[in-house]
Protein backbone atom coordinates (compact mmCIF):
# COMPACT_ATOMS: atom_id res chain seq x y z
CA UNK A 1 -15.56 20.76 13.26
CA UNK A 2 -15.48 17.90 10.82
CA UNK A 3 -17.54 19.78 8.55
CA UNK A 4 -15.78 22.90 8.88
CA UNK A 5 -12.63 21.18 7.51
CA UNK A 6 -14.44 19.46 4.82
CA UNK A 7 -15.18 23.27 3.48
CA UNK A 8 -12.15 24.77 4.10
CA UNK A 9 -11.20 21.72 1.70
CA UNK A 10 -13.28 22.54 -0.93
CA UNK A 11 -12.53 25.77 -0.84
CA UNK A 12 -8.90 25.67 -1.07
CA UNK A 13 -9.86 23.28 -4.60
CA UNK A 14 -11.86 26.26 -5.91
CA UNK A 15 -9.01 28.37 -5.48
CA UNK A 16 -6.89 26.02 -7.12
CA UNK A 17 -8.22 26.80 -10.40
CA UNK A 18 -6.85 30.80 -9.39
CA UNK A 19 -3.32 29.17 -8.19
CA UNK A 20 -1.71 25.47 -8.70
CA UNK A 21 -0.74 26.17 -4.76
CA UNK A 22 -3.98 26.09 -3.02
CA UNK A 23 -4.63 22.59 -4.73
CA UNK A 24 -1.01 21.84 -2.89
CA UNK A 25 -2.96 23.12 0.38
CA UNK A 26 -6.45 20.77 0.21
CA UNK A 27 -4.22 17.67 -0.74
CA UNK A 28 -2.12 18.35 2.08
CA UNK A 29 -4.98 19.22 4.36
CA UNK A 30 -7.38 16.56 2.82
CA UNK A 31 -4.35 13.79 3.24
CA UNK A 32 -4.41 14.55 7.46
CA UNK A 33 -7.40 14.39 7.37
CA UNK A 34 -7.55 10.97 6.31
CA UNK A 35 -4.50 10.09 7.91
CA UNK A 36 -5.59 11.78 11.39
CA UNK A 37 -9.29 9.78 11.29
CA UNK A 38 -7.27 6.70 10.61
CA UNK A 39 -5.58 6.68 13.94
CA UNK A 40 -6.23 5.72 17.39
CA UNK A 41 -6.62 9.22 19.07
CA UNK A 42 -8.25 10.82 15.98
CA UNK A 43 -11.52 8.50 16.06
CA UNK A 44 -14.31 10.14 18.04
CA UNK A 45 -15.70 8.60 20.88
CA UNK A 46 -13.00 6.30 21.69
CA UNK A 47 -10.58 8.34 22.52
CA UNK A 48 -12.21 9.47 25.96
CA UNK A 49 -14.22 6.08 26.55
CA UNK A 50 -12.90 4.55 29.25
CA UNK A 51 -14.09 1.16 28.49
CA UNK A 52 -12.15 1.37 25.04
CA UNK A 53 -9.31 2.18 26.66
CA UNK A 54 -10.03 -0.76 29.27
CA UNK A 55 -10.33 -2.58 26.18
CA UNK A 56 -6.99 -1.42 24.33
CA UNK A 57 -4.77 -2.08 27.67
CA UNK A 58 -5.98 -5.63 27.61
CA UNK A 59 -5.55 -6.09 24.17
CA UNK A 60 -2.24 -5.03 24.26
CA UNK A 61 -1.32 -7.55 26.93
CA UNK A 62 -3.25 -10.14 25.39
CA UNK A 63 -1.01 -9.65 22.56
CA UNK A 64 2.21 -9.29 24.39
CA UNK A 65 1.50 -12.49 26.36
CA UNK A 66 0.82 -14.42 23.26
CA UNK A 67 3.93 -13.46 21.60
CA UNK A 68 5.99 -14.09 24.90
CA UNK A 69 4.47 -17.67 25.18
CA UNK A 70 5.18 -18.52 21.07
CA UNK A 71 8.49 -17.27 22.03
CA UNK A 72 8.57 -19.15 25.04
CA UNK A 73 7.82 -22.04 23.31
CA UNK A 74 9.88 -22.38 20.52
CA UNK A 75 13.12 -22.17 22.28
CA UNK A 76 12.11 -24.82 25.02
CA UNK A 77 10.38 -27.49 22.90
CA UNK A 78 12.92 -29.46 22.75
CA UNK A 79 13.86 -29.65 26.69
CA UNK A 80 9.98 -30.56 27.19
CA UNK A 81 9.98 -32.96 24.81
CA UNK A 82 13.27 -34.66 26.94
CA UNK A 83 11.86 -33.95 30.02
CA UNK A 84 8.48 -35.63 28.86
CA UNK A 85 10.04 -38.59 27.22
CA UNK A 86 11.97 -38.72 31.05
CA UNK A 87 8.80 -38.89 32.63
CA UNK A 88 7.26 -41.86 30.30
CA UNK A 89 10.28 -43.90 30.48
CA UNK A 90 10.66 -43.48 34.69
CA UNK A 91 7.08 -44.38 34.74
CA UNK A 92 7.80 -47.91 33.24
């Protein structure tokens, strides 16, 4: 299919020396296809894989439980750092 598009692409160039408009056509079609390979569900063979997808679903948590703990974390420093200078001192 790949290669089918990659003709069609050439094609419309060779006709763009006929009419300015078909090179219009093979930039448009020649910028999806770039743009549509670039992306997640345009890539073959991971878009059916199951263990990619595994592996995107864990990634995304991963990443949403990292940015939930820096989050976390900045706005409560401060109370740890009380509550652990607490401890120390009632330890004395």
């Amino acid at each position: 299919m790949l290669v089918l598009l990659f003709i069609l692409v050439v094609a419309l160039i060779g006709f763009g020396f006929l009419n300015s408009v078909w090179w219009v056509a093979a930039a448009v079609l020649l910028f999806g296809l770039v743009h549509y390979g670039r992306g997640g569900s345009g890539r073959r063979g991971h878009g059916d894989d199951p263990d990619y997808r595994e592996y995107r679903e864990y990634r995304d948590y991963r990443d949403q439980q990292d940015r939930w703990d820096r989050r976390y974390s900045r706005q409560h420093r401060s109370r740890w750092n009380r509550q652990d200078r607490r401890d120390h001192d009632h330890r004395r």
